[in-house]
PDB file of N, CA and C in Angstrom:
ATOM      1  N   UNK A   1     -15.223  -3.089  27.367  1.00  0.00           N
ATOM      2  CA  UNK A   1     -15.395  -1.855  26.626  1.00  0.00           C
ATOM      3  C   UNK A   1     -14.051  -1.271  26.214  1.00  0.00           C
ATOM      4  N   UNK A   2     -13.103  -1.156  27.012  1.00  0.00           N
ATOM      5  CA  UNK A   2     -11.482  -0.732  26.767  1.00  0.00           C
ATOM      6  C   UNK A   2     -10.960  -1.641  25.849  1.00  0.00           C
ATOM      7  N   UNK A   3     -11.268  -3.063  25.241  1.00  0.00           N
ATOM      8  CA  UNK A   3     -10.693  -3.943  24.461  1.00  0.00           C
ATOM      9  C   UNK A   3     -11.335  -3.464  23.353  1.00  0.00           C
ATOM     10  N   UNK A   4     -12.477  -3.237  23.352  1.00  0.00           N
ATOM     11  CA  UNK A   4     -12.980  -2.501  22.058  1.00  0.00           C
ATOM     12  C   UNK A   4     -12.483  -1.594  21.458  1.00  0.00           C
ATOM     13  N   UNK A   5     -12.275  -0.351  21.991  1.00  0.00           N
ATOM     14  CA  UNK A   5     -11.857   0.719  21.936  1.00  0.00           C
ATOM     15  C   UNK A   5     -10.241   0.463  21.622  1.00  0.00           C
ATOM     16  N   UNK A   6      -9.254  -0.259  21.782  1.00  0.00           N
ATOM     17  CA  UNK A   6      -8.268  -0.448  21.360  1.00  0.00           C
ATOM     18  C   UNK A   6      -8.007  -1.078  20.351  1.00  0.00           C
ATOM     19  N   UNK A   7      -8.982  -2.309  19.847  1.00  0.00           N
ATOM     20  CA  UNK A   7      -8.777  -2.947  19.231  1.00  0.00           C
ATOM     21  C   UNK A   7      -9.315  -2.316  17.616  1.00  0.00           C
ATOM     22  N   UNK A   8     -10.178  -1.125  18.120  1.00  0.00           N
ATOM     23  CA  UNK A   8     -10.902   0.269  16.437  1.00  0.00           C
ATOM     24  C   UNK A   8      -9.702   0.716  16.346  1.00  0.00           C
ATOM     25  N   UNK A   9      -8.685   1.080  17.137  1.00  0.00           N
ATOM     26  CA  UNK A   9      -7.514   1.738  17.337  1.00  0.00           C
ATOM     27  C   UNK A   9      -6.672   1.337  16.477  1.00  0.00           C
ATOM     28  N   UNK A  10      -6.106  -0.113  16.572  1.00  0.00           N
ATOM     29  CA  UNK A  10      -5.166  -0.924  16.282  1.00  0.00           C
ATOM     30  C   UNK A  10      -5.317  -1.304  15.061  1.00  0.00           C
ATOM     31  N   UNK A  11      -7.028  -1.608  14.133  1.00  0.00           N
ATOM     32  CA  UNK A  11      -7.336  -1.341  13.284  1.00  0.00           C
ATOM     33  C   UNK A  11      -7.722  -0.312  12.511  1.00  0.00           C
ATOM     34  N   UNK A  12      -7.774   1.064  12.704  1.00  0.00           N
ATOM     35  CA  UNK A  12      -7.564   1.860  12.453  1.00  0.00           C
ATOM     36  C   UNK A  12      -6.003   2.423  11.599  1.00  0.00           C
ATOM     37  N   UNK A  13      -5.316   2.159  12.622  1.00  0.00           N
ATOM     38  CA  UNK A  13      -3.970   2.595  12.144  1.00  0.00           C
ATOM     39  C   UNK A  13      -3.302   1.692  11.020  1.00  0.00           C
ATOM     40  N   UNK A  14      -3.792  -0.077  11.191  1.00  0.00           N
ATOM     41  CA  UNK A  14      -3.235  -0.768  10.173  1.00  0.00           C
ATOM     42  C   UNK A  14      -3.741  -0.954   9.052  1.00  0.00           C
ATOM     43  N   UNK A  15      -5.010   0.184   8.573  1.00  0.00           N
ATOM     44  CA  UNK A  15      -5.691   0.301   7.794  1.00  0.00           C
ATOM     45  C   UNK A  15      -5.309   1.666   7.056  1.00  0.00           C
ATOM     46  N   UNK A  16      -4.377   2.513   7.791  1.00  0.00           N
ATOM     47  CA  UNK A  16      -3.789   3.653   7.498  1.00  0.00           C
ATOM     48  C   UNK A  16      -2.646   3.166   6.464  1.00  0.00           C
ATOM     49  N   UNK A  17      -2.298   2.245   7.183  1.00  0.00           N
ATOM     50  CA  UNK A  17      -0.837   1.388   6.162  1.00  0.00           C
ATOM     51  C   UNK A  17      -0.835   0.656   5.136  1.00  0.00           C
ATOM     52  N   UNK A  18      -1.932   0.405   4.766  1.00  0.00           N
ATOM     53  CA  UNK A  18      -2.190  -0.826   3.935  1.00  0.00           C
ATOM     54  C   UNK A  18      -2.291  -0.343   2.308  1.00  0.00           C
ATOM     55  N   UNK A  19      -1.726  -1.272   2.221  1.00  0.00           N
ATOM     56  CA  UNK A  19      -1.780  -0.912   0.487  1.00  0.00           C
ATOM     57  C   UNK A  19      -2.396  -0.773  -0.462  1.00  0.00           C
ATOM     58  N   UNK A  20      -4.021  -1.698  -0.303  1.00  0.00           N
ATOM     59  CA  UNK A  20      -5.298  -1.234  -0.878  1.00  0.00           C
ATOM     60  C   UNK A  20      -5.714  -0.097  -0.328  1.00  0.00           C
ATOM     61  N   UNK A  21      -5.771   0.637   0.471  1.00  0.00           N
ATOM     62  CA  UNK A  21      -6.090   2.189   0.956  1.00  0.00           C
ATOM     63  C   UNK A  21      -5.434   2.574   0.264  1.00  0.00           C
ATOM     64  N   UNK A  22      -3.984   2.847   0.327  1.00  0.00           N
ATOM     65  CA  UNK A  22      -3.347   3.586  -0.038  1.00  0.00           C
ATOM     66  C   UNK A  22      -3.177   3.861  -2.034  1.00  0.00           C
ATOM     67  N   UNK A  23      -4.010   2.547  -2.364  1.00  0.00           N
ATOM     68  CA  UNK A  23      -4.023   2.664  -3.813  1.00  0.00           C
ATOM     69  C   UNK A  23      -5.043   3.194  -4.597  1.00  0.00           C
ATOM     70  N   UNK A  24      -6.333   2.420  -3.587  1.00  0.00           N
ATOM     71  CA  UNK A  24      -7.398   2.782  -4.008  1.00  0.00           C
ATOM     72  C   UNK A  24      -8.357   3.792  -3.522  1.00  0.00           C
ATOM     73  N   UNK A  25      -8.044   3.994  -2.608  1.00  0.00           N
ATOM     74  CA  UNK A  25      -9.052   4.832  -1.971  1.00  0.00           C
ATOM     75  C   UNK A  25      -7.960   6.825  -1.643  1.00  0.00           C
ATOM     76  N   UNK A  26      -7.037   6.649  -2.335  1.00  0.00           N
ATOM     77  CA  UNK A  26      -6.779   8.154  -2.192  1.00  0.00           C
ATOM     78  C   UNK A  26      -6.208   8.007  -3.585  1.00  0.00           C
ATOM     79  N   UNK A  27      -5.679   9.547  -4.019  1.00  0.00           N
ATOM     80  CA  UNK A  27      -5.248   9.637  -5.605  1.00  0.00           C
ATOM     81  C   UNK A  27      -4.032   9.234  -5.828  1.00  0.00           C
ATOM     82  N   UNK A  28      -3.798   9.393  -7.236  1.00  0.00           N
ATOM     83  CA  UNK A  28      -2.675   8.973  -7.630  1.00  0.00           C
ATOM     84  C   UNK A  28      -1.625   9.578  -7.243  1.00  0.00           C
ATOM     85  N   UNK A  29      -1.950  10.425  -7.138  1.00  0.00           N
ATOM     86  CA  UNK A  29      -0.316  11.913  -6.573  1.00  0.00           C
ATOM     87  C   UNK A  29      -0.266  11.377  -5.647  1.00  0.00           C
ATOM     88  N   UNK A  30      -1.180  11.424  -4.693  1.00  0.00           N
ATOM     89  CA  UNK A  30      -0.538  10.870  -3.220  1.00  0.00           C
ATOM     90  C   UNK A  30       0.195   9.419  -2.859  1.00  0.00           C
ATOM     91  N   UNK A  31      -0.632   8.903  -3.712  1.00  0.00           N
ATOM     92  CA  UNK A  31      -0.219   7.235  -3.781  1.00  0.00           C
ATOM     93  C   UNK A  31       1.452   7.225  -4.912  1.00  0.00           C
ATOM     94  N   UNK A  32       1.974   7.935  -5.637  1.00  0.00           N
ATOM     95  CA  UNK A  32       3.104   8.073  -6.108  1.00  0.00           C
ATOM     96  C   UNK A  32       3.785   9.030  -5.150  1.00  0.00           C
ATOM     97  N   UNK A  33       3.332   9.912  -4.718  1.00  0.00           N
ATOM     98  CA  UNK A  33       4.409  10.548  -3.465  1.00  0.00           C
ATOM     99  C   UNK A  33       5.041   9.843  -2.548  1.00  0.00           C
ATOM    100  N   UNK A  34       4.182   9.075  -1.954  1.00  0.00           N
ATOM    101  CA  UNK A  34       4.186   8.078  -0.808  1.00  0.00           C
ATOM    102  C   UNK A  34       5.507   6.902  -1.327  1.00  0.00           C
ATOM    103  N   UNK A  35       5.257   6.513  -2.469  1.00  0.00           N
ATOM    104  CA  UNK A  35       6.502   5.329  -3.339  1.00  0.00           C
ATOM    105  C   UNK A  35       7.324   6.372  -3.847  1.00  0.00           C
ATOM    106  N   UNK A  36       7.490   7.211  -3.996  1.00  0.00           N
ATOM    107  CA  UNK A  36       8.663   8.384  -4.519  1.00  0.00           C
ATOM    108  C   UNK A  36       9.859   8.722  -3.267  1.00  0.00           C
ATOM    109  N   UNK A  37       8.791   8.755  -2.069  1.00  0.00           N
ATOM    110  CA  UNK A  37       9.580   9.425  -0.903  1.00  0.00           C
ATOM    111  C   UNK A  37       9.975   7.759  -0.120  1.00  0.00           C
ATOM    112  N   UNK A  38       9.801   6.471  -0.577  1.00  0.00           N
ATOM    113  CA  UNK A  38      10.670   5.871  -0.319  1.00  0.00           C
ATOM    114  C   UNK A  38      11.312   5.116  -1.286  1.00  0.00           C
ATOM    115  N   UNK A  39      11.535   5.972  -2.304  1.00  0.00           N
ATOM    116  CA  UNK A  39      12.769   5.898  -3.710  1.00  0.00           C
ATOM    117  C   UNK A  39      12.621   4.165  -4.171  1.00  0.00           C
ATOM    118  N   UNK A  40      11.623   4.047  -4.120  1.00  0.00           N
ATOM    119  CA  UNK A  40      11.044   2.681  -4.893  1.00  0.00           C
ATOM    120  C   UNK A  40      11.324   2.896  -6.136  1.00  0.00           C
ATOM    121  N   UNK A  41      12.049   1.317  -6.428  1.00  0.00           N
ATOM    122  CA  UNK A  41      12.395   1.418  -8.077  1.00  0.00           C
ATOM    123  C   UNK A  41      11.457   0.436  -9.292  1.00  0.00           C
ATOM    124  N   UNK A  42      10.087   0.937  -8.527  1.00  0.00           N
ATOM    125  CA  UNK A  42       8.969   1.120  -9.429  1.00  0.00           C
ATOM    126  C   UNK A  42       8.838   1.805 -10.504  1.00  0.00           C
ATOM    127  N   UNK A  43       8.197   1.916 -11.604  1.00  0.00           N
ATOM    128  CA  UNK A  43       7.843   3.099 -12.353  1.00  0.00           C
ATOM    129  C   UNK A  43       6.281   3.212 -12.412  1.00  0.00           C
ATOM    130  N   UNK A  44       5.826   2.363 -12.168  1.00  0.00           N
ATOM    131  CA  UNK A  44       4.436   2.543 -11.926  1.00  0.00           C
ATOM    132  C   UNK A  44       3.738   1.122 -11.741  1.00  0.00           C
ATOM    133  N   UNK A  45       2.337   0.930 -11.412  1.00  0.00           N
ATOM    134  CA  UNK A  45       1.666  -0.163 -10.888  1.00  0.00           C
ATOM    135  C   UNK A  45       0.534  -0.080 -11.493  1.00  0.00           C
ATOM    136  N   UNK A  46      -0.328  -1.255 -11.671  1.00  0.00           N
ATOM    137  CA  UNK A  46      -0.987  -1.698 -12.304  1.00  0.00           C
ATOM    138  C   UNK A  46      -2.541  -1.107 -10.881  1.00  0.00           C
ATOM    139  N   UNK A  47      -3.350  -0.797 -11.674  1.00  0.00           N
ATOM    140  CA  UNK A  47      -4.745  -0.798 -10.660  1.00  0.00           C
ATOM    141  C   UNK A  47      -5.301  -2.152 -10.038  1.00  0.00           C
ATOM    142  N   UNK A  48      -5.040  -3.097 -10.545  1.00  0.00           N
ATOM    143  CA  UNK A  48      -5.625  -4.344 -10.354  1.00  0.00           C
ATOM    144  C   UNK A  48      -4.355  -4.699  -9.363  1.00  0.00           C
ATOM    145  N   UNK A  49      -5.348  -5.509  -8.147  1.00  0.00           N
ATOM    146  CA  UNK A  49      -4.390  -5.802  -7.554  1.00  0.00           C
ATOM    147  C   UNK A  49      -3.176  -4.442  -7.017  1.00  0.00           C
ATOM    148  N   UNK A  50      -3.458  -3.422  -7.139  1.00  0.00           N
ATOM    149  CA  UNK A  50      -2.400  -2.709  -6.679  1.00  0.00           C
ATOM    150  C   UNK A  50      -1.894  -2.326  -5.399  1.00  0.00           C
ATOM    151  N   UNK A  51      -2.950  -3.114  -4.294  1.00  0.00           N
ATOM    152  CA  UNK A  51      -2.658  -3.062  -2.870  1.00  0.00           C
ATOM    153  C   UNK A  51      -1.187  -3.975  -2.834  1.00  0.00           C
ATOM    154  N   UNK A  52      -1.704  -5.728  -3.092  1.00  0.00           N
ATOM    155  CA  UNK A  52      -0.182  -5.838  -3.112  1.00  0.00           C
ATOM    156  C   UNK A  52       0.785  -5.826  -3.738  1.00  0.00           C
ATOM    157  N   UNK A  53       0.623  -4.539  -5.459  1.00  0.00           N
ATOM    158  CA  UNK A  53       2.210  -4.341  -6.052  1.00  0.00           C
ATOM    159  C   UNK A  53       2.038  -3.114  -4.940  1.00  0.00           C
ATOM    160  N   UNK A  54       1.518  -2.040  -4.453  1.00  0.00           N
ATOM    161  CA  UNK A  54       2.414  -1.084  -3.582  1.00  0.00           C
ATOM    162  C   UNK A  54       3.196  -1.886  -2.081  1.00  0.00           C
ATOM    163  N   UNK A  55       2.526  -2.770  -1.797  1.00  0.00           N
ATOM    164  CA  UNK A  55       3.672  -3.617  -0.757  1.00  0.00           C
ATOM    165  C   UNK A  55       4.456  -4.196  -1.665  1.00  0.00           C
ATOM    166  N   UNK A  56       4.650  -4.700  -2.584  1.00  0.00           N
ATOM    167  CA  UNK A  56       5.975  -5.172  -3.335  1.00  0.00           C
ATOM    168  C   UNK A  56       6.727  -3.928  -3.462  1.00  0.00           C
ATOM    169  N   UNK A  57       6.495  -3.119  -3.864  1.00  0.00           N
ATOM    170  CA  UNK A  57       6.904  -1.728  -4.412  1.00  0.00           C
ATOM    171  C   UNK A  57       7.764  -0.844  -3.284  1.00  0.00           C
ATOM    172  N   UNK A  58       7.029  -1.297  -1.957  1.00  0.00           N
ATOM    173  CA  UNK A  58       7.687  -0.816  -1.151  1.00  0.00           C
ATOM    174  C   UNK A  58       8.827  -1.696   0.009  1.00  0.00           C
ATOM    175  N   UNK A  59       9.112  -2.937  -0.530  1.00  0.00           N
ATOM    176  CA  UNK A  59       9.798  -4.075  -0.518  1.00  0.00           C
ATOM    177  C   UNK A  59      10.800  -3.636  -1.303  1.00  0.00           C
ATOM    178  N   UNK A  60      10.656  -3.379  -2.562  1.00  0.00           N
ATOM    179  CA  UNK A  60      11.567  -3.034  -3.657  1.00  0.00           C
ATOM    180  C   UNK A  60      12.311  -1.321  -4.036  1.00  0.00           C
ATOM    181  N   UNK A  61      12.776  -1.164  -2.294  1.00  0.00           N
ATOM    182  CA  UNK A  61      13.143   0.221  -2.383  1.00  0.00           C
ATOM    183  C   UNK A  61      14.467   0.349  -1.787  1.00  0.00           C
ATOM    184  N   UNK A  62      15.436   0.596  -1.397  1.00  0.00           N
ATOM    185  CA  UNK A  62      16.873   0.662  -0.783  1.00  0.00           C
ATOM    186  C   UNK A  62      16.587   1.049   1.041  1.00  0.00           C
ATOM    187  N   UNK A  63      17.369  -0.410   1.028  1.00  0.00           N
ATOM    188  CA  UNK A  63      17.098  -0.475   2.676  1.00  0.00           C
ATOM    189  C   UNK A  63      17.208   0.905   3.355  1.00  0.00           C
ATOM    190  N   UNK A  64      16.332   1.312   4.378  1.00  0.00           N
ATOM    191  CA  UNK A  64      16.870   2.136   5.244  1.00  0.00           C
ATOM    192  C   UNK A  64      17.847   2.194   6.291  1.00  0.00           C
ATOM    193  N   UNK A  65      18.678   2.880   6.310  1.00  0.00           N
ATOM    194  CA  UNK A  65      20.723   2.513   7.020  1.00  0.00           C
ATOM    195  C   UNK A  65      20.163   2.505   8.892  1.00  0.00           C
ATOM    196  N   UNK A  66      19.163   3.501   9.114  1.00  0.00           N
ATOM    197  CA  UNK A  66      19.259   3.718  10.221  1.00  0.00           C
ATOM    198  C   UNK A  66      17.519   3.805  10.810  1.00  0.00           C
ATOM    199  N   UNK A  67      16.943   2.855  10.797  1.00  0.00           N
ATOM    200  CA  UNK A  67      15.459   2.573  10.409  1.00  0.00           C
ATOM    201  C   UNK A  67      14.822   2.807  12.056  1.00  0.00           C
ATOM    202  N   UNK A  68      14.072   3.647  12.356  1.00  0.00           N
ATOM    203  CA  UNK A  68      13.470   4.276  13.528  1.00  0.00           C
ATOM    204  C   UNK A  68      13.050   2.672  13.902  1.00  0.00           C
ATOM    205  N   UNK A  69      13.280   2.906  15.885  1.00  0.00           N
ATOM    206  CA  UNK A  69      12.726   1.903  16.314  1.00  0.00           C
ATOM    207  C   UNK A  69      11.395   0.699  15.890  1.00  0.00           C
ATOM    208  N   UNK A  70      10.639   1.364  15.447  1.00  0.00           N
ATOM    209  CA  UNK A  70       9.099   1.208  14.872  1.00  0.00           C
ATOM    210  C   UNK A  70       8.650   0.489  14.044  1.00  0.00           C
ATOM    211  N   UNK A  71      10.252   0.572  13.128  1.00  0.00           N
ATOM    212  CA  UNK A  71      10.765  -0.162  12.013  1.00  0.00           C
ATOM    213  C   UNK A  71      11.219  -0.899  11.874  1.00  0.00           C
ATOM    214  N   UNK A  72      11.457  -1.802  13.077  1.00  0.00           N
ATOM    215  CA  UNK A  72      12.757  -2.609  13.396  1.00  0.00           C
ATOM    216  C   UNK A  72      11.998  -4.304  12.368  1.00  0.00           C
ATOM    217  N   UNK A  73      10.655  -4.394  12.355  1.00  0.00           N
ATOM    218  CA  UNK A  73       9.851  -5.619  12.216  1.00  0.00           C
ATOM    219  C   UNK A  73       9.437  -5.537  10.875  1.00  0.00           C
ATOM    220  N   UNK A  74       9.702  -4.152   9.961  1.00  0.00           N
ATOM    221  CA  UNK A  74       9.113  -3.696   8.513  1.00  0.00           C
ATOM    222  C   UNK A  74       8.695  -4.875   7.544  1.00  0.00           C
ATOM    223  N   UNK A  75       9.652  -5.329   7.415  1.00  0.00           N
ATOM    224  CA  UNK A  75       9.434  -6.724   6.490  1.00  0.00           C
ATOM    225  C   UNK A  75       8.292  -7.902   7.143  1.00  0.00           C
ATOM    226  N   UNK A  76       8.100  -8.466   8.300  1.00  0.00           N
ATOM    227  CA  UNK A  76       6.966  -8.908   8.183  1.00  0.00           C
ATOM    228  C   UNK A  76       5.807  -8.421   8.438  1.00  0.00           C
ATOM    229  N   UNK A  77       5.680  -7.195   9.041  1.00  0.00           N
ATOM    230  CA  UNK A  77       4.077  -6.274   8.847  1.00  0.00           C
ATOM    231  C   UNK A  77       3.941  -6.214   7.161  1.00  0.00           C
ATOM    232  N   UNK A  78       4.793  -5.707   6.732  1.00  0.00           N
ATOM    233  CA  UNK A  78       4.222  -5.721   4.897  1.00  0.00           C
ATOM    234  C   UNK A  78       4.014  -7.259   4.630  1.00  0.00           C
ATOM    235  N   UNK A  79       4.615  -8.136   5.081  1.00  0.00           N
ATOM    236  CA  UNK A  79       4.032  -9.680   4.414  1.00  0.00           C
ATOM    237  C   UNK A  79       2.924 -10.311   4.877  1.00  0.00           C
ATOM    238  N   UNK A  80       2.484  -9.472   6.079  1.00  0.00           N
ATOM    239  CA  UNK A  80       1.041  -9.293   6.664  1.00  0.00           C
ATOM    240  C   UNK A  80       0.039  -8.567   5.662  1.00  0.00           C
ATOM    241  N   UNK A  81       0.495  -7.534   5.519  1.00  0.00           N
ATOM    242  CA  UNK A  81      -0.252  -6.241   4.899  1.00  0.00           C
ATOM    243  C   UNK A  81      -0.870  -6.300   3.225  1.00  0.00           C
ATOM    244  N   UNK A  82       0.474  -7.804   2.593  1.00  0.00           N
ATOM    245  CA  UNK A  82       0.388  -8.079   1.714  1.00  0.00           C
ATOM    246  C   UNK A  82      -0.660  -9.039   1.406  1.00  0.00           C
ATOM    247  N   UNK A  83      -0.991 -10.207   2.366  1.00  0.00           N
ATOM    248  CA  UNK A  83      -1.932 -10.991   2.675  1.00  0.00           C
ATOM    249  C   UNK A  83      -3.088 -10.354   2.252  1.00  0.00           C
ATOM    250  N   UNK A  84      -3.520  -9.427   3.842  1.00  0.00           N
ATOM    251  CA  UNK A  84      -4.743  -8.569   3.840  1.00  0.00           C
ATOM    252  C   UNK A  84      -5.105  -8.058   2.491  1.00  0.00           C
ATOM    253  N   UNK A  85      -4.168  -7.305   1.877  1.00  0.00           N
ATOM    254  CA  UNK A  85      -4.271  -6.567   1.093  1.00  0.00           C
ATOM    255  C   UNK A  85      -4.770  -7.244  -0.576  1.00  0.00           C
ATOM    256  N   UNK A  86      -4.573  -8.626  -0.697  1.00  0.00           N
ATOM    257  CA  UNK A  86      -4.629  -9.565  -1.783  1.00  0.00           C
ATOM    258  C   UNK A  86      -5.976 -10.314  -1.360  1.00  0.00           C
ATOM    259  N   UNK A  87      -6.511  -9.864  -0.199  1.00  0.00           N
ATOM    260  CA  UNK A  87      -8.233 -10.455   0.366  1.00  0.00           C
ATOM    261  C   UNK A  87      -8.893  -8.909  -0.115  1.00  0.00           C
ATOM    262  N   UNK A  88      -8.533  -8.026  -0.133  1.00  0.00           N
ATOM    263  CA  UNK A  88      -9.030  -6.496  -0.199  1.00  0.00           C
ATOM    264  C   UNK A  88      -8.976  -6.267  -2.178  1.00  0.00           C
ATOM    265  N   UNK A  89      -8.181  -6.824  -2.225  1.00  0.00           N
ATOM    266  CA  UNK A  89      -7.959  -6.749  -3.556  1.00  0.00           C
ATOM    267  C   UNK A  89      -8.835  -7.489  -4.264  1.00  0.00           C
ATOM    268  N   UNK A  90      -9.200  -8.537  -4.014  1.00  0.00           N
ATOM    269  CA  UNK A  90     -10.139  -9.415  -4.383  1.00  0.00           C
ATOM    270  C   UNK A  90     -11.297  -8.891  -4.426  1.00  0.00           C
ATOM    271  N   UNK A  91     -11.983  -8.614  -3.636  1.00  0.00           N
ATOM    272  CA  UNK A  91     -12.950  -8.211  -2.996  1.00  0.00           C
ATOM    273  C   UNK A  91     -13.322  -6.594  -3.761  1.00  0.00           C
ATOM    274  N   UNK A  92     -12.236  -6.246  -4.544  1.00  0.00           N
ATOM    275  CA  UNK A  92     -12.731  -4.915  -5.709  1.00  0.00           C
ATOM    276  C   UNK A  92     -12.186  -5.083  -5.956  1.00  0.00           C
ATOM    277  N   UNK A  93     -12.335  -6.033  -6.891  1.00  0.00           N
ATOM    278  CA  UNK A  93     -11.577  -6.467  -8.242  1.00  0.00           C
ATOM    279  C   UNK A  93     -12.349  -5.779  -9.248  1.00  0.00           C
ATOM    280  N   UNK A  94     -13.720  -5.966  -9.520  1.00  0.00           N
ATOM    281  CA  UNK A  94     -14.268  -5.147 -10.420  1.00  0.00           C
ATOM    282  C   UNK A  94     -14.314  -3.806 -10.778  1.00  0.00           C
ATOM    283  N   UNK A  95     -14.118  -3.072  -9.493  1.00  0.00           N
ATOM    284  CA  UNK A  95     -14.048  -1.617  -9.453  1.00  0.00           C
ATOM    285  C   UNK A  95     -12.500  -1.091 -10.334  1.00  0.00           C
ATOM    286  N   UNK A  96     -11.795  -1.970  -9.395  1.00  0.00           N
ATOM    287  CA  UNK A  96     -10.037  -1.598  -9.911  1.00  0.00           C
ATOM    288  C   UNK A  96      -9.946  -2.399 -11.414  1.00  0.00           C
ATOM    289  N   UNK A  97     -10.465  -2.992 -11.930  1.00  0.00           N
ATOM    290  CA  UNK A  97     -10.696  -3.763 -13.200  1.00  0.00           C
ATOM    291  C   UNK A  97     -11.498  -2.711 -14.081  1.00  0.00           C
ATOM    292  N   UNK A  98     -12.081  -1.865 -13.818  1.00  0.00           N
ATOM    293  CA  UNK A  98     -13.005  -0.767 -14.694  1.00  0.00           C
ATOM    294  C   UNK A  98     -11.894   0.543 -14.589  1.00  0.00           C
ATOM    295  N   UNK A  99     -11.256   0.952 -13.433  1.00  0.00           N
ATOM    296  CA  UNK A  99     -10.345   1.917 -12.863  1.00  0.00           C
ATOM    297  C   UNK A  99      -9.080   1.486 -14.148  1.00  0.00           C
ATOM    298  N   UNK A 100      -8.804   0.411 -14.030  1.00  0.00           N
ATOM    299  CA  UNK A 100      -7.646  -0.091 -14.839  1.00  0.00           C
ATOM    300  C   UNK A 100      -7.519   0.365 -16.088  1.00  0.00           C
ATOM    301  N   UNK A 101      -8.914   0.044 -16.869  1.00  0.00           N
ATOM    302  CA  UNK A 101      -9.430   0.532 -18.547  1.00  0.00           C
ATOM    303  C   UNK A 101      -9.511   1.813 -18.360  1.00  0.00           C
ATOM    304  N   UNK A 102     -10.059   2.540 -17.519  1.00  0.00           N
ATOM    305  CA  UNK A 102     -10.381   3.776 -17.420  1.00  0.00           C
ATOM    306  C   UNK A 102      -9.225   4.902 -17.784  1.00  0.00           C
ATOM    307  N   UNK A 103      -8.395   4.485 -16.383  1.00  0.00           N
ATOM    308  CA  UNK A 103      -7.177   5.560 -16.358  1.00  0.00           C
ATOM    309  C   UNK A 103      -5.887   5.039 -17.019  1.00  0.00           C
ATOM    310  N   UNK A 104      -5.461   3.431 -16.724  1.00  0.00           N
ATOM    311  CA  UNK A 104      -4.202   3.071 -16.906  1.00  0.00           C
ATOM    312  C   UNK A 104      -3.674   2.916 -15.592  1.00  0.00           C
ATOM    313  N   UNK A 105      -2.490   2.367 -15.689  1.00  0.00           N
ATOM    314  CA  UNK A 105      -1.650   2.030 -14.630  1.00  0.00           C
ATOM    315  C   UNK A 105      -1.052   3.588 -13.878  1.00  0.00           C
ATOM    316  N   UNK A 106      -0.822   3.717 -12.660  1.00  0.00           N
ATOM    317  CA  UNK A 106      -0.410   4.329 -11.909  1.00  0.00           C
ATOM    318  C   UNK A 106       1.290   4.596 -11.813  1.00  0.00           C
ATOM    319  N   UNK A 107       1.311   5.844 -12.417  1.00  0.00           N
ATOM    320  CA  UNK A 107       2.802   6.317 -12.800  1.00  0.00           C
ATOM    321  C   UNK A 107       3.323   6.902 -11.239  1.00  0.00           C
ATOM    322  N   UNK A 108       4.408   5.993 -11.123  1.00  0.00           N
ATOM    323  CA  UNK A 108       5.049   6.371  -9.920  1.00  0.00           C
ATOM    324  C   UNK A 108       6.584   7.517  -9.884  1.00  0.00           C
ATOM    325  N   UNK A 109       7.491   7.539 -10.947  1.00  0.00           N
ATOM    326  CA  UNK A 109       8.424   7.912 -11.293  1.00  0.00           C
ATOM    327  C   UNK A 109       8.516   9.071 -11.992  1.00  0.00           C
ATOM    328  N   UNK A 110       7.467   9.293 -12.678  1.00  0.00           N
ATOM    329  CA  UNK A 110       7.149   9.986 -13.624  1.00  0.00           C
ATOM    330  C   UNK A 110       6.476  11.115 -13.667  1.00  0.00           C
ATOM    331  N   UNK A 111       5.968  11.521 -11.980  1.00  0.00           N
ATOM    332  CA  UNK A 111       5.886  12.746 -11.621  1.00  0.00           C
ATOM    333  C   UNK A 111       6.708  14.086 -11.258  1.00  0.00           C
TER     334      UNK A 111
END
């Protein structure tokens, strides 16, 4: 029962991080705040597939000099996250493919 309960946990939180959440399932302001406040030299991302351009996106930002313990592994949790996130992507493709025509690409810079 305690392996359970840790393991909603553990998925929980890496579902907090992930880049299809973070693209698709909250707004655009937030999802450009989030790549703004780590000075990604994005200008914006495409809806399709945009779980893994926001892990590219956030690959493609100026190292951090003094990166909290937590951080020490950053680069391969995102090449994890990027994986997941390109199975998630797949998997609403149609939605983010209608989202795409709908709104346009996701302006990151430009807020």
């Amino acid at each position: 029962m305690k392996f359970d309960t840790i393991a909603i946990g553990v998925l929980a939180l890496s579902l907090t991080g992930c880049g299809t959440i973070n693209t698709v399932f909250q707004d655009d302001v937030t999802t450009s705040y989030k790549l703004r406040k780590q000075k990604t030299y994005c200008e914006s991302i495409s809806r399709v597939y945009s779980g893994v351009a926001y892990d590219f996106c956030s690959l493609n930002a100026p190292p951090v000099i003094y990166p909290p313990p937590q951080e020490k592994n950053a680069v391969p949790l995102i090449a994890v996250d990027m994986a997941v996130s390109g199975i998630l992507d797949t998997l609403l493709l149609p939605y983010t493919i209608y989202q795409q025509n709908k709104y346009g690409s996701m302006e990151i810079n430009s807020q």
